[in-house]
Protein backbone atom coordinates (compact mmCIF):
# COMPACT_ATOMS: atom_id res chain seq x y z
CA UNK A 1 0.00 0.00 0.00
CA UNK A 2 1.17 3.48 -1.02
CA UNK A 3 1.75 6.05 1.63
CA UNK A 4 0.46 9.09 1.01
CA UNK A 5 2.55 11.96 0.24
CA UNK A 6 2.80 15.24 1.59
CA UNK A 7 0.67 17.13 -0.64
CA UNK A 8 -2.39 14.53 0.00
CA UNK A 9 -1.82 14.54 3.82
CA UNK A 10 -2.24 18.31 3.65
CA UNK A 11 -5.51 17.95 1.39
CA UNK A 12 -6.78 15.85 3.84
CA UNK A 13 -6.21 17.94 7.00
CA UNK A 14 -8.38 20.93 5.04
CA UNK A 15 -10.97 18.61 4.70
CA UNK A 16 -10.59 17.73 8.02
CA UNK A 17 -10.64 21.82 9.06
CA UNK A 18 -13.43 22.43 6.68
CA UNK A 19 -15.61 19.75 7.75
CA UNK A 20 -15.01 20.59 11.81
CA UNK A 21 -15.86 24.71 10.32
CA UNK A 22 -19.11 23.72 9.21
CA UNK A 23 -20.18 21.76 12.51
CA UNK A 24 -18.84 24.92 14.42
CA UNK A 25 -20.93 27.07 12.15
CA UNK A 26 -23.82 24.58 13.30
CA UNK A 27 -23.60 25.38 16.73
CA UNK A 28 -22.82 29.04 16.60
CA UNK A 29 -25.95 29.17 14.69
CA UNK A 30 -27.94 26.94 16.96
CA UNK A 31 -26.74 28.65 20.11
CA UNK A 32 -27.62 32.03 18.62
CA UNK A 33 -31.24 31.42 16.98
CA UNK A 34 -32.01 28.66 19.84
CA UNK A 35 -30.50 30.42 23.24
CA UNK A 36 -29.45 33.69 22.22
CA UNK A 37 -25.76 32.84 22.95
CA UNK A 38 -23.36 34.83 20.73
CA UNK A 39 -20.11 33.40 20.28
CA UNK A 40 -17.44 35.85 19.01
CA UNK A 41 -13.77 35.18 17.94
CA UNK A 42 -11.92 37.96 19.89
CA UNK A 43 -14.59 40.07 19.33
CA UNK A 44 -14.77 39.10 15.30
CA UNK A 45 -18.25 38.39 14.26
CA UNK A 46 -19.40 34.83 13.63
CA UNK A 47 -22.80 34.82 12.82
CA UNK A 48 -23.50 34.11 9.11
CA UNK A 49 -19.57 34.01 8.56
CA UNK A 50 -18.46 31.11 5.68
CA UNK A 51 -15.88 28.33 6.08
CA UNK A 52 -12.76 30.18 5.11
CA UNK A 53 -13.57 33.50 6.52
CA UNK A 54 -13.82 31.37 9.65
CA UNK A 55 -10.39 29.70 9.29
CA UNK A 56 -8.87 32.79 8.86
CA UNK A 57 -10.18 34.40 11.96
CA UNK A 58 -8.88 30.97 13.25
CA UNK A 59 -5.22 32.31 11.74
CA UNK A 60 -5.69 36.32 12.86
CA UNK A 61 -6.58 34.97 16.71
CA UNK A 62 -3.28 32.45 16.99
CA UNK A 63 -0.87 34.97 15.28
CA UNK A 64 -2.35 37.68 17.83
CA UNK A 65 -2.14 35.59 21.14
CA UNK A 66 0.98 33.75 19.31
CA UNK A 67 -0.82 30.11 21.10
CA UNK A 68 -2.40 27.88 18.75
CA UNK A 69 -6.09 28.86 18.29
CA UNK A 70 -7.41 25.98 16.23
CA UNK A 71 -11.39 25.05 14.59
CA UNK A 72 -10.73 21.77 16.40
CA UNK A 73 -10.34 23.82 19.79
CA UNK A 74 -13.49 26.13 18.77
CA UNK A 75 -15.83 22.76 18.16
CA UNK A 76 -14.43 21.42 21.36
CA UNK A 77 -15.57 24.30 23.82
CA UNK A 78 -18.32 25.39 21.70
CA UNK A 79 -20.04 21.93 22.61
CA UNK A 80 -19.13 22.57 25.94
CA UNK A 81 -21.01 25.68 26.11
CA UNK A 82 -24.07 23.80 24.75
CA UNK A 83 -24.16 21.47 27.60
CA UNK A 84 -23.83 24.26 29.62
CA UNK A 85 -27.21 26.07 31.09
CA UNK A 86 -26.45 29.44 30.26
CA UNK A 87 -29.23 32.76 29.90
CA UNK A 88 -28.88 35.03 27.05
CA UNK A 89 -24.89 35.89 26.73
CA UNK A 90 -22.57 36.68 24.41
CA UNK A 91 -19.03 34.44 24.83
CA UNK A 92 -15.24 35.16 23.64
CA UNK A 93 -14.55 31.72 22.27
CA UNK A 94 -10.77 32.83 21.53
CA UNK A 95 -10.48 33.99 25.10
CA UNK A 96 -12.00 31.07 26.21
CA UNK A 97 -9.90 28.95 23.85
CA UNK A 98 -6.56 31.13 24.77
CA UNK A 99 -7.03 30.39 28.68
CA UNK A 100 -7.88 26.66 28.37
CA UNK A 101 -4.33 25.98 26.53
CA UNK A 102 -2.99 27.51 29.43
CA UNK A 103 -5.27 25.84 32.15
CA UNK A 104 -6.33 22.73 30.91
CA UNK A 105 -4.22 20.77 33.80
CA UNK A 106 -6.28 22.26 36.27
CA UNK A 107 -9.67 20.66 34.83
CA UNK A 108 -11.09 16.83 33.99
CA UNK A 109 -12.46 18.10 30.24
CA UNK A 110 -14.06 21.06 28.84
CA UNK A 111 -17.34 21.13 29.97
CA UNK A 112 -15.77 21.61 33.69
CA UNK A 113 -14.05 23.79 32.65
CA UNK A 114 -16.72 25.99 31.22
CA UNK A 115 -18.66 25.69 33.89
CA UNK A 116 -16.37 26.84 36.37
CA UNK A 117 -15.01 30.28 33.86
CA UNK A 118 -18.69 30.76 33.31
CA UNK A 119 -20.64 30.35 36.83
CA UNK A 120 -21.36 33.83 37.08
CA UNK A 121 -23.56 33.98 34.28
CA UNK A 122 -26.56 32.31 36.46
CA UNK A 123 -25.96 35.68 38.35
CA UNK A 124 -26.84 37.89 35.55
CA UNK A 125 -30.11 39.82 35.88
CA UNK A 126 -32.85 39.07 33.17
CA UNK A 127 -33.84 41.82 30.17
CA UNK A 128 -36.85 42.87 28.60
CA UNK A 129 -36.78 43.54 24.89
CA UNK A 130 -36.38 47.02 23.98
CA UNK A 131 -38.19 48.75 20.50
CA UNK A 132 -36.03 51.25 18.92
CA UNK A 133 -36.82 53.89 16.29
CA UNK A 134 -34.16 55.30 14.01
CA UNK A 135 -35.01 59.15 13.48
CA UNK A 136 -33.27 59.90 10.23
CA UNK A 137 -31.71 57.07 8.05
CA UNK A 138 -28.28 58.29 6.34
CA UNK A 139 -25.32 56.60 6.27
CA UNK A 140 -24.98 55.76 9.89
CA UNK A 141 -28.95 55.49 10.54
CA UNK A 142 -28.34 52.68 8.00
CA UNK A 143 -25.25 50.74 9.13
CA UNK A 144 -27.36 50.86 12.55
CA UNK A 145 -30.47 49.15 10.70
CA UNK A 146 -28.32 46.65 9.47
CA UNK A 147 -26.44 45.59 12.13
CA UNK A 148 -29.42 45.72 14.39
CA UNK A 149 -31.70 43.59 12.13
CA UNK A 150 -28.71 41.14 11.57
CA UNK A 151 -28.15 40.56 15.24
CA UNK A 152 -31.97 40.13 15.93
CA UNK A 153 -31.88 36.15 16.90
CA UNK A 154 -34.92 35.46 19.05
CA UNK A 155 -35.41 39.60 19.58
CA UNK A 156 -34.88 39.94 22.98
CA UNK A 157 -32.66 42.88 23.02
CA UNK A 158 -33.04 45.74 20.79
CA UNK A 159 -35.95 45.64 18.10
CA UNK A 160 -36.11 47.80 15.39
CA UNK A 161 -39.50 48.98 15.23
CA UNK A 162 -39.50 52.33 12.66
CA UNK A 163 -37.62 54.45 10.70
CA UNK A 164 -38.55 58.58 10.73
CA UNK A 165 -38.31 60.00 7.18
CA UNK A 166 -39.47 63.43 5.96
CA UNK A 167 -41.54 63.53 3.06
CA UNK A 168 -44.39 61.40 1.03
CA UNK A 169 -43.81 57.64 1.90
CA UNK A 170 -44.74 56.45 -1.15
CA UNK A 171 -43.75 52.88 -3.62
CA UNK A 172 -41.08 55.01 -5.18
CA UNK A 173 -40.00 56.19 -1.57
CA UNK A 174 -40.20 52.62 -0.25
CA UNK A 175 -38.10 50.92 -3.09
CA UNK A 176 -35.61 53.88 -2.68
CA UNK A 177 -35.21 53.03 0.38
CA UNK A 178 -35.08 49.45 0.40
CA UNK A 179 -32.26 49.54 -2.10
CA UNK A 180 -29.95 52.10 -0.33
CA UNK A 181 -30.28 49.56 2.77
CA UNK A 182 -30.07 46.54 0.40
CA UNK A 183 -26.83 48.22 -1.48
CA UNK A 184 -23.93 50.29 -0.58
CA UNK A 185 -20.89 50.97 -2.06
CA UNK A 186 -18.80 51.02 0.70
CA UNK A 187 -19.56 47.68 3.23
CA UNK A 188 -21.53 45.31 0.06
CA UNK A 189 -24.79 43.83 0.33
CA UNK A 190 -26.87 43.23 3.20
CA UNK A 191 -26.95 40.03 4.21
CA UNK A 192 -30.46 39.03 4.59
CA UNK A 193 -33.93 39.98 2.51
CA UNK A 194 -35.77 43.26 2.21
CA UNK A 195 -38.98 44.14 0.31
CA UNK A 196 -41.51 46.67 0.90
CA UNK A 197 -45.09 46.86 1.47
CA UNK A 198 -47.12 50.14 0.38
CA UNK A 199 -50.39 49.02 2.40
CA UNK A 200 -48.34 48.90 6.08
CA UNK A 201 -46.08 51.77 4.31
CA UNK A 202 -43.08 49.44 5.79
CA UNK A 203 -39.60 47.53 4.87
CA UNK A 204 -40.25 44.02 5.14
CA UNK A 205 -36.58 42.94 6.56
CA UNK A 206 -35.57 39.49 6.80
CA UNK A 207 -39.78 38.71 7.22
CA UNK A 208 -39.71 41.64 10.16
CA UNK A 209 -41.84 44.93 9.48
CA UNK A 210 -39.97 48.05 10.25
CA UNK A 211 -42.44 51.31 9.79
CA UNK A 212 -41.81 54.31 7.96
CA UNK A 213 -42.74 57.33 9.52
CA UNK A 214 -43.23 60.15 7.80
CA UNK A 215 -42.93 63.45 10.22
CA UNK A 216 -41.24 67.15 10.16
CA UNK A 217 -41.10 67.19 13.89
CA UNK A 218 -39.83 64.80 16.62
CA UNK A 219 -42.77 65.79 18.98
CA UNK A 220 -45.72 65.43 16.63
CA UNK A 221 -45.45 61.61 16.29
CA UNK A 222 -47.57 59.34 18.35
CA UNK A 223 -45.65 55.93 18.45
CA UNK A 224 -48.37 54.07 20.83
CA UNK A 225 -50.66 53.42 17.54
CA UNK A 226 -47.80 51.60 15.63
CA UNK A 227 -47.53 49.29 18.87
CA UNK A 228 -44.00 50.86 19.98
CA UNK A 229 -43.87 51.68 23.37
CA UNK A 230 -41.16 53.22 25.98
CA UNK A 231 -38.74 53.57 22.57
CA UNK A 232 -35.24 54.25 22.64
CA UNK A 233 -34.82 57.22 19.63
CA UNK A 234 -31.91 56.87 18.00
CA UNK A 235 -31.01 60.28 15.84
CA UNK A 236 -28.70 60.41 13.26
CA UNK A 237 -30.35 63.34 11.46
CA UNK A 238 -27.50 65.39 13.27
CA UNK A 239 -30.15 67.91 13.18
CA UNK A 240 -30.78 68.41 17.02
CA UNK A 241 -27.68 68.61 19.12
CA UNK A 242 -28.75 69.90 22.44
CA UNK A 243 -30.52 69.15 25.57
CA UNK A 244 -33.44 71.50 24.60
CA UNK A 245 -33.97 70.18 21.19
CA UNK A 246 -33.37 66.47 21.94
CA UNK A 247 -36.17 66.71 24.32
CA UNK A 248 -38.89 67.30 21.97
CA UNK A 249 -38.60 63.16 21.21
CA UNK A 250 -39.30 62.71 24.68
CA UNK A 251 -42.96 65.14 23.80
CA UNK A 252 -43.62 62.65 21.62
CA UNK A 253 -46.18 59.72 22.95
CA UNK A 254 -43.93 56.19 23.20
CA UNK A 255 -40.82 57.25 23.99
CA UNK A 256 -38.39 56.66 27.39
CA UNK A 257 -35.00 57.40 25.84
CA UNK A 258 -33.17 59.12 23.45
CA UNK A 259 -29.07 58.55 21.96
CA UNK A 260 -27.35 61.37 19.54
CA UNK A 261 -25.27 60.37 16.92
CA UNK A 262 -23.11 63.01 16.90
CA UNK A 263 -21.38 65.09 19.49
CA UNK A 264 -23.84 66.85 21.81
CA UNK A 265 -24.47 69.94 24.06
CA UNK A 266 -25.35 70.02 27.31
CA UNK A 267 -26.00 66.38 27.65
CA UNK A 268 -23.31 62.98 28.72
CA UNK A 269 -20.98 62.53 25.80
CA UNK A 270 -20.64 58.88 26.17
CA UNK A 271 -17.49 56.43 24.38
CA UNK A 272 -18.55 53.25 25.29
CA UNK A 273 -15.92 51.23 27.33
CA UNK A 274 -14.58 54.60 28.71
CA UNK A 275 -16.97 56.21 30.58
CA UNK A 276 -20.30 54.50 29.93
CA UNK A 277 -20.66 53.77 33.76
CA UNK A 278 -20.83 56.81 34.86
CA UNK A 279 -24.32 57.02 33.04
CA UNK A 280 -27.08 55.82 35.02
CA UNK A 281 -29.69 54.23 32.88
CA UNK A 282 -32.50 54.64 35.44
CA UNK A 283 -31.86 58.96 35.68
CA UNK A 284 -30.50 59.58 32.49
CA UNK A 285 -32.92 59.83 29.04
CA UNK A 286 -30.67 61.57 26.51
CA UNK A 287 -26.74 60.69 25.80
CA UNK A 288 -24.94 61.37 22.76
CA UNK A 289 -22.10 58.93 21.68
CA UNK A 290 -19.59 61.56 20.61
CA UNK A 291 -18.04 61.15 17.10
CA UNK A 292 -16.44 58.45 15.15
CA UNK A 293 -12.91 60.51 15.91
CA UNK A 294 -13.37 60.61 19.47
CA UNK A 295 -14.49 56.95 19.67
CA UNK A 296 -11.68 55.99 18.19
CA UNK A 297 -8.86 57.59 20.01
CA UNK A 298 -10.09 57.81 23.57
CA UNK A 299 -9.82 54.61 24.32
CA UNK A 300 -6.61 54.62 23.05
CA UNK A 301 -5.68 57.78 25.07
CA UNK A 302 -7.24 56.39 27.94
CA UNK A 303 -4.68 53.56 28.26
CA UNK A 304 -1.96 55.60 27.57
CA UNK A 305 -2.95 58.38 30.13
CA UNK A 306 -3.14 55.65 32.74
CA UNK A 307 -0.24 53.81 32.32
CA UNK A 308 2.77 56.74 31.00
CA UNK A 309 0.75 59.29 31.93
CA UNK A 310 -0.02 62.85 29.19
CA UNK A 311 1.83 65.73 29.76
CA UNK A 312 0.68 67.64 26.25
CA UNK A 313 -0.35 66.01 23.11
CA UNK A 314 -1.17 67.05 19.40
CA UNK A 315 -3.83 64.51 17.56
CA UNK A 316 -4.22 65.08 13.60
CA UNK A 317 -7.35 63.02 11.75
CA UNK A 318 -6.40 61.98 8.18
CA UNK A 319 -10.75 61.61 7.80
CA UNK A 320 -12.80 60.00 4.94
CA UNK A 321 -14.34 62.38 2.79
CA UNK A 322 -18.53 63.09 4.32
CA UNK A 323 -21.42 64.09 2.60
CA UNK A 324 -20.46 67.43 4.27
CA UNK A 325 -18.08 68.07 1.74
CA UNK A 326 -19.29 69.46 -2.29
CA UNK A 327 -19.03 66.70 -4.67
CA UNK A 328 -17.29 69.08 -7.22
CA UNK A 329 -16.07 72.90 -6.49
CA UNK A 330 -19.11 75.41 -5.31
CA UNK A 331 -20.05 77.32 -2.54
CA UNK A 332 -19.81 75.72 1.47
CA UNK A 333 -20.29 77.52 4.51
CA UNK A 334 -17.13 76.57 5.80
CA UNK A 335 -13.62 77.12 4.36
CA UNK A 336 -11.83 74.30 1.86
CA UNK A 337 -14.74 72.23 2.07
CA UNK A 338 -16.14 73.69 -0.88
CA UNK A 339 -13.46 71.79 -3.02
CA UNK A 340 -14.29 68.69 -5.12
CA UNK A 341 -14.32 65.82 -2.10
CA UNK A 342 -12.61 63.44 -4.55
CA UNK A 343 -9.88 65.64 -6.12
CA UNK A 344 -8.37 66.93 -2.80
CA UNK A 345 -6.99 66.71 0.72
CA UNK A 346 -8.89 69.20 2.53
CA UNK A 347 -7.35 71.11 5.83
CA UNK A 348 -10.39 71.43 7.99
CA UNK A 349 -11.40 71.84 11.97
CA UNK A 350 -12.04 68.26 14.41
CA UNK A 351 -13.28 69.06 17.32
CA UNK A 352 -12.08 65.35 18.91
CA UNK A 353 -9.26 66.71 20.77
CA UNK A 354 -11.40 68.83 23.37
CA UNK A 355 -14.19 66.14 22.93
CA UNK A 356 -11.73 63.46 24.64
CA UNK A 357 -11.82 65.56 27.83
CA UNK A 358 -15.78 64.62 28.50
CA UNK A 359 -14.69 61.25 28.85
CA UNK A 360 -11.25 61.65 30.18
CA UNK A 361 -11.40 65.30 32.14
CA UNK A 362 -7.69 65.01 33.14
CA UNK A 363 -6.64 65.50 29.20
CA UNK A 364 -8.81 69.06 29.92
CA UNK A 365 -6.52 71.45 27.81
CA UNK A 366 -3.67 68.91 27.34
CA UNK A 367 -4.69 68.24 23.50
CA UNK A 368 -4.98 70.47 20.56
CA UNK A 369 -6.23 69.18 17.20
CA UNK A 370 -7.02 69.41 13.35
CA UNK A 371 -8.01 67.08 10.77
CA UNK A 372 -7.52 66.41 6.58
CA UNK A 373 -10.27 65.30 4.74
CA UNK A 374 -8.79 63.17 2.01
CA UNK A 375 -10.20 61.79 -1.36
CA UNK A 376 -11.16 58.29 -0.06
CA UNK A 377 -15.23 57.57 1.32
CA UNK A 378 -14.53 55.75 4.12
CA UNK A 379 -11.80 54.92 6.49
CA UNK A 380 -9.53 57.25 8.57
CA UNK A 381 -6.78 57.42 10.31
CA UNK A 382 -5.89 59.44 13.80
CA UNK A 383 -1.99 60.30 14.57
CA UNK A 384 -1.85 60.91 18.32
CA UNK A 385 2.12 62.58 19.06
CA UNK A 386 2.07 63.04 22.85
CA UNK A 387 4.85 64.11 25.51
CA UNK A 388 4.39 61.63 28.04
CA UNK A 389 5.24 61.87 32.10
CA UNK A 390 7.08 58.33 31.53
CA UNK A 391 9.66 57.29 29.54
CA UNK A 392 9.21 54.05 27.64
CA UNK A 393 9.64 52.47 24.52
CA UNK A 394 8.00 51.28 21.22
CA UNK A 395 8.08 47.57 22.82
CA UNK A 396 6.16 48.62 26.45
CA UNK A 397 3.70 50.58 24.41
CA UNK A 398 2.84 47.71 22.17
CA UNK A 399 2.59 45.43 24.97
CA UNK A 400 0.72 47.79 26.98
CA UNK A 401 -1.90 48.17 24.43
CA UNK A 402 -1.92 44.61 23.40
CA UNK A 403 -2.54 43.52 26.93
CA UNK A 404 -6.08 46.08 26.87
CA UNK A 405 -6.93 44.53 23.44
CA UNK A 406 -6.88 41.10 25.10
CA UNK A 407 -8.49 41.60 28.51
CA UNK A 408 -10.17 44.34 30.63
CA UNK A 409 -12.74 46.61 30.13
CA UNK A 410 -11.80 48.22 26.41
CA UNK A 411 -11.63 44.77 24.24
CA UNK A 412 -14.36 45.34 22.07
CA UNK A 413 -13.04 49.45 21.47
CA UNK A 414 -9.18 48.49 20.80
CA UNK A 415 -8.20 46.24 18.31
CA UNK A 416 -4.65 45.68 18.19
CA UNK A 417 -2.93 45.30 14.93
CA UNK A 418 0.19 42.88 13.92
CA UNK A 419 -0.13 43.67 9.85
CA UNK A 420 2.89 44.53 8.22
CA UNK A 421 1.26 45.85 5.31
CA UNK A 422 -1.95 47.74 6.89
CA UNK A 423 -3.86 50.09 4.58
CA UNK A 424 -6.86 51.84 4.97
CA UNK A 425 -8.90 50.00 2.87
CA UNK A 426 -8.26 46.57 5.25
CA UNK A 427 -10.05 48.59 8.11
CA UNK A 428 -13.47 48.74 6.67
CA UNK A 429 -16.02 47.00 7.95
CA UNK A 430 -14.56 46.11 11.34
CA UNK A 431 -16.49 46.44 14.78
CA UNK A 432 -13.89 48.02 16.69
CA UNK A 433 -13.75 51.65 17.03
CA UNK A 434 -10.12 51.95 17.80
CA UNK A 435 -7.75 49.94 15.57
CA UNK A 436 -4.08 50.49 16.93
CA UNK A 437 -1.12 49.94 14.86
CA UNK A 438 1.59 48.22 16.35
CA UNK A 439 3.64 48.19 13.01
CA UNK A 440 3.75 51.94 12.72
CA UNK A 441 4.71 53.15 16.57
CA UNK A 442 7.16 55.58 17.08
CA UNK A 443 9.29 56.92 20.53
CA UNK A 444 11.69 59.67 20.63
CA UNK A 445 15.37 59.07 21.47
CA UNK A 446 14.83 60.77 24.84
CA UNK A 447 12.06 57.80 25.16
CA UNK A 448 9.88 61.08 26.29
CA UNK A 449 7.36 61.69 22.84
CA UNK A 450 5.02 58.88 21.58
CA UNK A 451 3.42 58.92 17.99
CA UNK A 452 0.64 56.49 17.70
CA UNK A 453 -1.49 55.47 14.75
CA UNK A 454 -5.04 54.98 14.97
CA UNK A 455 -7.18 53.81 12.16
CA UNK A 456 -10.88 53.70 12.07
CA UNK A 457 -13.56 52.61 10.10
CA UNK A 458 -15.86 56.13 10.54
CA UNK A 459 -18.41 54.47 9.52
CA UNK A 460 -19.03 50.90 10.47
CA UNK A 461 -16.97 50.85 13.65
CA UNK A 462 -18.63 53.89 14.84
CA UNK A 463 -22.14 52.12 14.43
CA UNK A 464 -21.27 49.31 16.53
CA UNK A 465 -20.19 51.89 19.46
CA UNK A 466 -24.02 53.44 18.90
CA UNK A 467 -25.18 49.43 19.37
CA UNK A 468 -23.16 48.49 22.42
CA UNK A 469 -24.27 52.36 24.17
CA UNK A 470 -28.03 51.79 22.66
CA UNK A 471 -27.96 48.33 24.78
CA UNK A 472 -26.06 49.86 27.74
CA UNK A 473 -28.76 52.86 28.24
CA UNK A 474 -31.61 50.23 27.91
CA UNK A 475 -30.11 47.58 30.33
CA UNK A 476 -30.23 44.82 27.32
CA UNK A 477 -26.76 43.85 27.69
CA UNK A 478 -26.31 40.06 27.92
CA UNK A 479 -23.84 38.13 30.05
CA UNK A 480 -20.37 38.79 28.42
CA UNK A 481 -17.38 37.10 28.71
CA UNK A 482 -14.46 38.49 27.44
């Protein structure tokens, strides 16, 4: 009998790893549409992912904790977790996976030792579905409805309920709609089904109806009669910034809770993961979530600040052109942005640097800040230089920041980079808000200034901060383990 060569041995291991990838897919689906157990990949998405994007999450979560993170681990544990009694809770599998090469001594199989890293969860206090509303539905209003109607499962955190238009709603409307949620020609096609109905004026998504309302004020819509009660508004008009005008959605009949989508006055500017606790849920009914910028590099900031300690800092935004900017040369309120969007790299004003001190007050004054609007639609990049009250080097930041990325309370804001060949168009479509660049870190030969890179997808990562804040204020967070 022949023995098989090298290249067949190999073939057969990839059936092996493909075959284990589609059991695992099996039970993430099964835990998710059956239990509403999430299972994430240090913090990468696995719900409706395919075989090889799977196996190369498997790849990305091994190179990053440098153990071996295998499918054959994944199936092993994610079993486990089946057998396990668990409420509603969404579980690092990686982490999991990463602690029981280290531990596995200490316990008979994994089941046991499930059980014993996830006891706690019997302790976790039981939610009640909450309806949302998107007021406005741009390019963030979207991202939202996706993601939300994505991560539905059995619908017993956040529901999307309507969407708040201005105009007619009529077919034309409703097919226009449909398709800019269906399409887009940054992050693909949605993943699911959408169709319309003219007679419930509605998006049919994935078999769910989601209203359209049609209204020109925030206070003249009576929710109760489309069956939505004590909503959580969601604006991304960026129309109403303040406490004064923000509370006209709380006039409105329906409504418990409103969350800004944009930096706001007068109310908690809130980066989840930084200072989300310091909101109470049960006192507070309007928070904004800050900007994409400030998500992005407070977290970052906040590690940094902790551990070396600021003394002054300069940050500079290299930002994804907006729908701000003119689409060829003509007249613009503010100065540059007039310019063709595509054609040019536009100097213009972030406020992001005195934004970071609502979240981190002792960076009050420490920061200034500009930005550059450059000819790409979507993806940016932050350059934090800071003088810091520590010396260190490139190798104690990178662990430092690694470490945060791995464990603690800012996992799913910083996502901690090992890619050689990084570019901006790799950053798109991921959930963190933060993505740190390990390859690109620079220290002073006094050990004394820092320059960090920060990239950010302005778009999609920012959405996913809205999400985790939207769950926070409405107390539908599951169980986590991280």
């Amino acid at each position: 009998m022949t023995t098989p060569n090298t290249y067949e041995k190999e073939l057969a291991f990839q059936a092996d790893r493909r075959r284990a990838t589609i059991e695992f897919i099996k039970i993430v689906s099964d835990l998710w549409y059956d239990n509403n157990i999430e299972l994430v990949l240090f913090r990468n998405q696995l719900i409706d992912r395919n075989v090889s994007e799977i196996l190369n999450l498997h790849a990305y979560a091994g190179a990053f904790v440098q153990k071996p993170i295998s499918i054959f681990d994944s199936v092993e544990l994610a079993k486990a977790i089946q057998q396990v009694s668990l409420p509603p809770a969404k579980l690092d599998i990686g982490k999991l996976t990463y602690e029981y090469h280290i531990e596995d001594n200490e316990y008979t199989d994994a089941k046991a030792f499930v059980h014993d890293k996830l006891k706690d969860a019997q302790d976790a206090e039981a939610i009640s579905p909450k309806d949302v509303v998107l007021y406005g539905f741009g390019r963030i209003g979207r991202l939202v409805a996706r993601e939300l109607m994505t991560r539905t499962g059995s619908g017993n955190q956040l529901r999307l309920r309507a969407i708040v238009v201005r105009g007619a709603i009529d077919e034309a409307v409703l097919k226009k709609r449909a398709s800019l949620l269906k399409s887009d020609s940054i992050h693909g096609d949605f993943p699911g089904t959408i169709d319309v109905s003219l007679e419930r004026e509605a998006l049919i998504i994935n078999g769910t109806t989601v209203k359209l309302i049609s209204a020109n004020n925030p206070e003249d819509i009576d929710y109760t009669q489309y069956d939505i009660d004590e909503a959580l508004i969601i604006d991304n008009t960026g129309a109403f910034r303040d406490q004064e005008q923000l509370s006209r959605h709380l006039i409105a009949k329906g409504v418990s809770k409103v969350l800004l989508t944009a930096p706001g006055k007068g109310i908690p500017n809130v980066v989840h993961g930084v200072n989300h606790t310091q909101v109470n849920p049960d006192e507070t009914s309007i928070v904004s979530a800050a900007s994409c910028t400030t998500n992005a590099i407070t977290p970052v900031l906040k590690v940094i600040e902790e551990t070396f300690g600021i003394s002054t800092g300069h940050l500079e935004t290299i930002h994804a052109y907006t729908n701000d900017q003119n689409l060829v040369d003509n007249m613009h309120s503010k100065y540059r942005r007039g310019r063709a969007a595509a054609l040019n790299m536009v100097i213009t004003e972030t406020g992001a640097g005195k934004a970071v001190a609502k979240a981190l007050p002792d960076l009050e004054g420490k920061l200034t800040s500009n930005a550059i609007r450059v000819p790409v639609p979507n993806g940016s990049l932050a350059i934090l230089n800071l003088k810091l009250k520590q010396k260190t080097t490139v190798e104690t930041i990178n662990a430092t920041l690694k470490k945060y990325a791995l464990e603690g309370d800012l996992v799913e804001q910083i996502k901690y980079s090992i890619n050689t060949e990084l570019v901006s168009s790799d950053i798109v479509g991921s959930s963190a808000p933060s993505i740190y660049d390990s390859q690109a870190t620079l220290v002073s030969s006094d050990s004394e200034n820092a320059v960090l890179y920060i990239w950010y997808d302005n778009e999609y990562g920012y959405s996913h901060q809205v999400i985790r804040l939207a769950k926070y204020i409405s107390k539908v967070r599951r169980f986590t383990y991280y």
